[in-house]
N, C-alpha and C. Protein backbone atom coordinates (compact mmCIF):
# COMPACT_ATOMS: atom_id res chain seq x y z
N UNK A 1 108.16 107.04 89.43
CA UNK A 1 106.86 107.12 90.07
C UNK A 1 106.96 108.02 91.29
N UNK A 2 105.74 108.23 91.87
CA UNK A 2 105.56 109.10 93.13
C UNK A 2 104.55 109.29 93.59
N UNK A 3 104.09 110.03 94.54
CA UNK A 3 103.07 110.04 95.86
C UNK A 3 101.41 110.21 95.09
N UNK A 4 102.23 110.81 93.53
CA UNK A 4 100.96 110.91 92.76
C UNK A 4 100.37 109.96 92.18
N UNK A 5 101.21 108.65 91.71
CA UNK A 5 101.12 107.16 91.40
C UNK A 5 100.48 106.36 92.62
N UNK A 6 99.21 106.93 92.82
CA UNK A 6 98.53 106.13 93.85
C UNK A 6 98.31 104.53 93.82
N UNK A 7 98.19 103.80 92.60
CA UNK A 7 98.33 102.84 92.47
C UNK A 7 99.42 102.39 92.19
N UNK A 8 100.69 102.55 92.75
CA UNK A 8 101.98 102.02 92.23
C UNK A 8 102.72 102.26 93.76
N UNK A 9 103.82 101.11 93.84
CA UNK A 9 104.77 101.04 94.67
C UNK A 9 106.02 101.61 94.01
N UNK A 10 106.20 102.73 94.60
CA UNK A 10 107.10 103.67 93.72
C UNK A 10 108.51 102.70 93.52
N UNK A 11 109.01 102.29 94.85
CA UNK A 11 110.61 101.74 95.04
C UNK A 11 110.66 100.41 96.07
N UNK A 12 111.25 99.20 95.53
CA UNK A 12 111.51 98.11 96.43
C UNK A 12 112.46 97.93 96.75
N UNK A 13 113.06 97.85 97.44
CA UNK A 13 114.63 97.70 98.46
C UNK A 13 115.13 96.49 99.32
N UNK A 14 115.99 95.87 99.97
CA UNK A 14 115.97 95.48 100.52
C UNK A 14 117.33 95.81 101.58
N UNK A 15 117.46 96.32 103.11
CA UNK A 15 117.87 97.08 103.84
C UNK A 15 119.11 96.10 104.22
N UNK A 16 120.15 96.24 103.33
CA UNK A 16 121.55 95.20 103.92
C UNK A 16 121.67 95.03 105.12
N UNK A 17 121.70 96.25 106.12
CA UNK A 17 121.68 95.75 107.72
C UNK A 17 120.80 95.00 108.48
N UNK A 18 119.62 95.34 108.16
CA UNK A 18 118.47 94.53 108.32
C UNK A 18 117.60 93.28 108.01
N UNK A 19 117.99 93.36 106.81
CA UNK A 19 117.59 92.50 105.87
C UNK A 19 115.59 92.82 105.34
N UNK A 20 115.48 94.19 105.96
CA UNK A 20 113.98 94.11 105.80
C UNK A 20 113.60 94.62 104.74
N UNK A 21 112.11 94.82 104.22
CA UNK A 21 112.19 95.37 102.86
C UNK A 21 111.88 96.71 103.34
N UNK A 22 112.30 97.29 102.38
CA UNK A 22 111.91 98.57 102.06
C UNK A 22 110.71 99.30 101.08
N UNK A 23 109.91 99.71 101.02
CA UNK A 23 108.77 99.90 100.09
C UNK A 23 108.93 101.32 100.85
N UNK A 24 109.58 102.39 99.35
CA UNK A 24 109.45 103.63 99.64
C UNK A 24 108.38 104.42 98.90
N UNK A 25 108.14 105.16 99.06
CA UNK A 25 107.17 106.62 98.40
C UNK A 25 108.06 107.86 98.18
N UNK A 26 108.20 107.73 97.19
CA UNK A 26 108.61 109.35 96.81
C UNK A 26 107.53 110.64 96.64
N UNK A 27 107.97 111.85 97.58
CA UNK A 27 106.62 112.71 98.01
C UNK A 27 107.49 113.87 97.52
N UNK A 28 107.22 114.27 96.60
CA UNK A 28 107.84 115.58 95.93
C UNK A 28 107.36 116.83 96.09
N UNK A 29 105.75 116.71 96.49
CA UNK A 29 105.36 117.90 96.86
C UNK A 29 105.01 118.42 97.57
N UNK A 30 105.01 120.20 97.39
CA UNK A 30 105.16 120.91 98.87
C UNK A 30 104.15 120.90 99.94
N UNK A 31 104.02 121.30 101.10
CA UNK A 31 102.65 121.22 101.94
C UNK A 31 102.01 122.10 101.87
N UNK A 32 102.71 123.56 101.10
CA UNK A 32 102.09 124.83 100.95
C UNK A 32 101.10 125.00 100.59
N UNK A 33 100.72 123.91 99.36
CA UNK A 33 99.71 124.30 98.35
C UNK A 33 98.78 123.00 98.55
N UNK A 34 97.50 123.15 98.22
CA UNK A 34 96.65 122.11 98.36
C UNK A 34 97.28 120.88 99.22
N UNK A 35 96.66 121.50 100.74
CA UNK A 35 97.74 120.43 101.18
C UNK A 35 96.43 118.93 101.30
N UNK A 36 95.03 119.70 101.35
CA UNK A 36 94.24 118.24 101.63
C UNK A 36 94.20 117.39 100.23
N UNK A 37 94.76 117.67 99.15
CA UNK A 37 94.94 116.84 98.30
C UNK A 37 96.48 116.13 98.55
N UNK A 38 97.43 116.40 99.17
CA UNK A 38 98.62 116.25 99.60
C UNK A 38 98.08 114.99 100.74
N UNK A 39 96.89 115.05 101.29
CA UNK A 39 96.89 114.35 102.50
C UNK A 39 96.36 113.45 101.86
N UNK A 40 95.65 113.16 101.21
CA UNK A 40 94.47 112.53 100.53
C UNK A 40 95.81 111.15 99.77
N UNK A 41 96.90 112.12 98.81
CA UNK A 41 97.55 111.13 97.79
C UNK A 41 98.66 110.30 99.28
N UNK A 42 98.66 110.71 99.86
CA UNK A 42 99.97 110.20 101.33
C UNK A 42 99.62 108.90 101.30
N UNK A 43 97.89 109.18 102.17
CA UNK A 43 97.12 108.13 102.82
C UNK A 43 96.73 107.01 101.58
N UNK A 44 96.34 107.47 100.85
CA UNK A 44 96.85 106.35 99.39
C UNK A 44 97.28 105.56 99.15
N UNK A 45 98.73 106.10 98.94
CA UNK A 45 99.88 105.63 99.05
C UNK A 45 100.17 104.54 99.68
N UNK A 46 99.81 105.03 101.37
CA UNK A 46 100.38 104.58 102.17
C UNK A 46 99.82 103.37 102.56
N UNK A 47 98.45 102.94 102.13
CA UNK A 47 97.32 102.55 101.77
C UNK A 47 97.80 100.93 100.64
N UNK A 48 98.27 101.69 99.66
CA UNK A 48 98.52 100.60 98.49
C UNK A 48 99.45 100.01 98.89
N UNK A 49 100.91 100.59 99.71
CA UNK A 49 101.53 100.17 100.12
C UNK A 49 101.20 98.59 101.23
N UNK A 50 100.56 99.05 101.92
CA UNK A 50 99.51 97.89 102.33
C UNK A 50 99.26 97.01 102.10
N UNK A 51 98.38 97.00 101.19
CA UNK A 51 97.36 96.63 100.42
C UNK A 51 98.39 95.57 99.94
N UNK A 52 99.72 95.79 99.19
CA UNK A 52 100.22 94.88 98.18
C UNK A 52 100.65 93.81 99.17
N UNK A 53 101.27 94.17 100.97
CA UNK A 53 101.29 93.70 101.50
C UNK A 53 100.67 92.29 102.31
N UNK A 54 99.21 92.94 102.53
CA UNK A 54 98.33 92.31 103.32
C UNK A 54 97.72 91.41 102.00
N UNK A 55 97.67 91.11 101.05
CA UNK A 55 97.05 90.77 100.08
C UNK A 55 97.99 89.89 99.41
N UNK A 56 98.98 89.40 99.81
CA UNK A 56 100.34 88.81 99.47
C UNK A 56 100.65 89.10 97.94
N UNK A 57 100.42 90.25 97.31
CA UNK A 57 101.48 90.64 95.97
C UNK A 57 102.44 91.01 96.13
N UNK A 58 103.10 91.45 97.07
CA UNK A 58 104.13 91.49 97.32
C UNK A 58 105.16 90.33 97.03
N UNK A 59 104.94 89.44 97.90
CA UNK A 59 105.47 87.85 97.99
C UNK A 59 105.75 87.29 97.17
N UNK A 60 104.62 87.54 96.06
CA UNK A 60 104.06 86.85 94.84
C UNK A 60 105.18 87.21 93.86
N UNK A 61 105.13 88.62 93.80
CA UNK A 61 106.07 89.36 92.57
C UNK A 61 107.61 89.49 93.02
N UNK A 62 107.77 89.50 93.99
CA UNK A 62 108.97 89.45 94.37
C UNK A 62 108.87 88.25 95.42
N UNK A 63 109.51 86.72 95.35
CA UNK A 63 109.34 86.09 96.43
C UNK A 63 110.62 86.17 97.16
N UNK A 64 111.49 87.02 96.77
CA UNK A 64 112.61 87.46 97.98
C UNK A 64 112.13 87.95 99.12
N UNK A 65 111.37 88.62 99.21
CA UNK A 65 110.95 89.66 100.28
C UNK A 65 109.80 88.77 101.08
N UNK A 66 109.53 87.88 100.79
CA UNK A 66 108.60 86.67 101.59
C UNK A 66 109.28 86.21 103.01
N UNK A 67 108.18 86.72 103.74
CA UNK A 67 109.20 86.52 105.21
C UNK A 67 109.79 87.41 105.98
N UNK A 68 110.01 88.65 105.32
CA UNK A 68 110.54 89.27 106.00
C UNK A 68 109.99 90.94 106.71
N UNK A 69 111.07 91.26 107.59
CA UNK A 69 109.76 92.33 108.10
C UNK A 69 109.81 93.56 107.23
N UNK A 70 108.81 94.44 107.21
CA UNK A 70 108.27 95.58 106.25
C UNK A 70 108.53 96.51 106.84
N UNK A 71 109.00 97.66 106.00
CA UNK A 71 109.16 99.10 106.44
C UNK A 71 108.43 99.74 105.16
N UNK A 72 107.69 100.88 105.65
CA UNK A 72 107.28 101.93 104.34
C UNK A 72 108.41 102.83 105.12
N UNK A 73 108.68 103.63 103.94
CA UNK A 73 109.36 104.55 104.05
C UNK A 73 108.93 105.84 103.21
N UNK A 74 108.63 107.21 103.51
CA UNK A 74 108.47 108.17 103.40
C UNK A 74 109.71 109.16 102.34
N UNK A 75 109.95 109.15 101.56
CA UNK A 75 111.03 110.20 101.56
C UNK A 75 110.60 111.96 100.92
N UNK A 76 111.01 112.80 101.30
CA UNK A 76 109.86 114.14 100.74
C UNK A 76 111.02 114.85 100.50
N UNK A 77 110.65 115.63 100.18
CA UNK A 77 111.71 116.90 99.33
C UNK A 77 110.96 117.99 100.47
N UNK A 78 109.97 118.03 101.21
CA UNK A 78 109.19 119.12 101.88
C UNK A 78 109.08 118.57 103.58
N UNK A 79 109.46 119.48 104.42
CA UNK A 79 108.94 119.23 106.10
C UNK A 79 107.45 118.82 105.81
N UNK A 80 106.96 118.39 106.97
CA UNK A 80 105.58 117.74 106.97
C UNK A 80 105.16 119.20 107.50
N UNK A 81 103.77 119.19 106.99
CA UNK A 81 102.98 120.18 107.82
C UNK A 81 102.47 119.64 108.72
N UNK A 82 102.16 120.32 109.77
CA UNK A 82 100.87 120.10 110.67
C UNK A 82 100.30 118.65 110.68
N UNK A 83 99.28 119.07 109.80
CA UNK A 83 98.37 117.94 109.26
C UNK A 83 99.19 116.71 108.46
N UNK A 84 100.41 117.16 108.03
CA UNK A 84 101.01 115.93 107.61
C UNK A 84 101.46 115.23 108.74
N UNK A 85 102.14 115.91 109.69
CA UNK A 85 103.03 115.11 110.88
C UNK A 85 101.48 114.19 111.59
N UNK A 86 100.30 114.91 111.62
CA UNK A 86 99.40 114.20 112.75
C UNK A 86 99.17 113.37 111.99
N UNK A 87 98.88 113.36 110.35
CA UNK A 87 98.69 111.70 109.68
C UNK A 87 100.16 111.03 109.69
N UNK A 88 101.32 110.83 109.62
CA UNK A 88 102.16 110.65 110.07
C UNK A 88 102.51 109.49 111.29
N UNK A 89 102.26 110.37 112.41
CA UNK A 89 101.78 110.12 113.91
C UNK A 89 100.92 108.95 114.28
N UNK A 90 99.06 109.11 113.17
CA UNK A 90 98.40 108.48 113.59
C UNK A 90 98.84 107.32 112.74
N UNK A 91 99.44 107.15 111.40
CA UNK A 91 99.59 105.84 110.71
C UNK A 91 100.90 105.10 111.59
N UNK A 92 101.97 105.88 112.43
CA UNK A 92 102.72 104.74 112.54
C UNK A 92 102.17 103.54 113.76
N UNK A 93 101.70 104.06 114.55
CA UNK A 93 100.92 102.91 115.88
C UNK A 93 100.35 101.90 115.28
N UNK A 94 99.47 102.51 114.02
CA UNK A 94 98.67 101.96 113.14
C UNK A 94 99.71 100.58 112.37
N UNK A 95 100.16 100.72 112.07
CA UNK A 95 100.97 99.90 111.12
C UNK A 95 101.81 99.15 112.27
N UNK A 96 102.71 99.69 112.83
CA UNK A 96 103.43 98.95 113.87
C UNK A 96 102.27 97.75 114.50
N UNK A 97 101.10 98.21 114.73
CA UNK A 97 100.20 97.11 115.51
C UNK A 97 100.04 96.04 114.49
N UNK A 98 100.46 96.13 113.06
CA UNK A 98 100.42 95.14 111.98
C UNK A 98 101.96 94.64 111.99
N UNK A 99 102.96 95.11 112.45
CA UNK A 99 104.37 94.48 112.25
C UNK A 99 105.22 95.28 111.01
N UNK A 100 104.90 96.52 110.74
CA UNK A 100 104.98 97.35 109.86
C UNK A 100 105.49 98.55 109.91
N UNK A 101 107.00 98.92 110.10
CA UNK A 101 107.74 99.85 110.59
C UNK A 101 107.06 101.43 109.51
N UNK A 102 107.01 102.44 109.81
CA UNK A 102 106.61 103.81 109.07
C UNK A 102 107.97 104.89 109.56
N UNK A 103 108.68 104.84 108.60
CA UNK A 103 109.43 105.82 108.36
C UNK A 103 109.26 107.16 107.76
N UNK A 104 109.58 108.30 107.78
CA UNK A 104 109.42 109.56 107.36
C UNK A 104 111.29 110.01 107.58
N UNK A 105 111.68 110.63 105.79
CA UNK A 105 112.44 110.86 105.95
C UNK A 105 112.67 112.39 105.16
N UNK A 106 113.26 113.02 105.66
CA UNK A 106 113.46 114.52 104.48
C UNK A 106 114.67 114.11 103.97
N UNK A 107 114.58 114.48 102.17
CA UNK A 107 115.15 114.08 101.48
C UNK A 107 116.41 115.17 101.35
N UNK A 108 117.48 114.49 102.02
CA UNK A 108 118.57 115.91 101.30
C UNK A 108 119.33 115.96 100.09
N UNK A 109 119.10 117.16 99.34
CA UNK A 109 119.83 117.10 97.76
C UNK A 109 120.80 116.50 97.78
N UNK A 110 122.13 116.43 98.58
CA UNK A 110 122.93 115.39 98.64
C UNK A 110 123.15 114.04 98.68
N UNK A 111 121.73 113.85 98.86
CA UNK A 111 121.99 112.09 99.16
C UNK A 111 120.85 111.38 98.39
N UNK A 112 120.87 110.50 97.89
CA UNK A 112 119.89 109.82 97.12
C UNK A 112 119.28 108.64 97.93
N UNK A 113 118.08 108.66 97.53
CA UNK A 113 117.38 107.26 98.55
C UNK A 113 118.18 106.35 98.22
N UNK A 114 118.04 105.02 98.81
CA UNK A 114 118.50 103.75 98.57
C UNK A 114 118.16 103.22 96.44
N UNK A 115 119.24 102.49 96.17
CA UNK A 115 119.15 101.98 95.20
C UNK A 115 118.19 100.66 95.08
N UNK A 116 117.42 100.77 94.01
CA UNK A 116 116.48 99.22 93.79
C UNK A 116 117.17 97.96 93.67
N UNK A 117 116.71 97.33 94.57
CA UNK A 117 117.68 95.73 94.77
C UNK A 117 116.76 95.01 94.01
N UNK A 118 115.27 95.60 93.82
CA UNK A 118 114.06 94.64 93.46
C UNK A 118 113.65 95.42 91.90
N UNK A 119 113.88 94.59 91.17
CA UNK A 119 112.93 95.58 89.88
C UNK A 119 111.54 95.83 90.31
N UNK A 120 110.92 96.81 89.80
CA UNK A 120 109.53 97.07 90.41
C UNK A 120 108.68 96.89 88.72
């Protein structure tokens, strides 16, 4: 899945040091090209991500992760543009004021996101 799977939680994790979950987005595409459709699938995303949250499916489908604190996590194959960093910017205050860490990470070919601890 990915940033284009607006209705789907791409990846569930759970962060050994932390113990928090992880709910990542995989963002594969570039900012070059249609980026307000780029902004549009983020906020989505970032959105459903939410959503499964605040709505306790999360809990429900996985009751490991009941209780504990939330991170979205970002991972992109592309720098943010502009307009990506200021949605970015404005969602993490946003979420933090919910208890809801927002990560953004650039993905390097060398390293692979975290492995699924949670079937999705």
């Amino acid at each position: 899945m990915t940033i284009e799977d607006t209705d789907k939680i791409d990846h569930i994790s759970i962060e050994p040091a932390t113990g928090k979950v992880l709910l990542t987005i995989s963002d594969h595409l570039p900012w070059d090209t249609d980026e307000g459709r780029h902004l549009e699938l983020l906020q989505a995303k970032v959105y459903r991500q939410l959503d499964a949250i605040e709505s306790g499916e999360l809990s429900r489908r996985f009751p490991q992760t009941s209780g504990r604190p939330v991170a979205i996590q970002i991972y992109s194959l592309f720098e943010l543009s502009q307009d990506g960093r200021n949605l970015v910017d404005n969602l993490t205050p946003y979420l933090a004021g919910m208890g809801i860490e927002l990560r953004w990470i650039l993905f390097e070919k060398e390293e692979a996101p975290p492995k699924p601890i949670l079937p999705n």
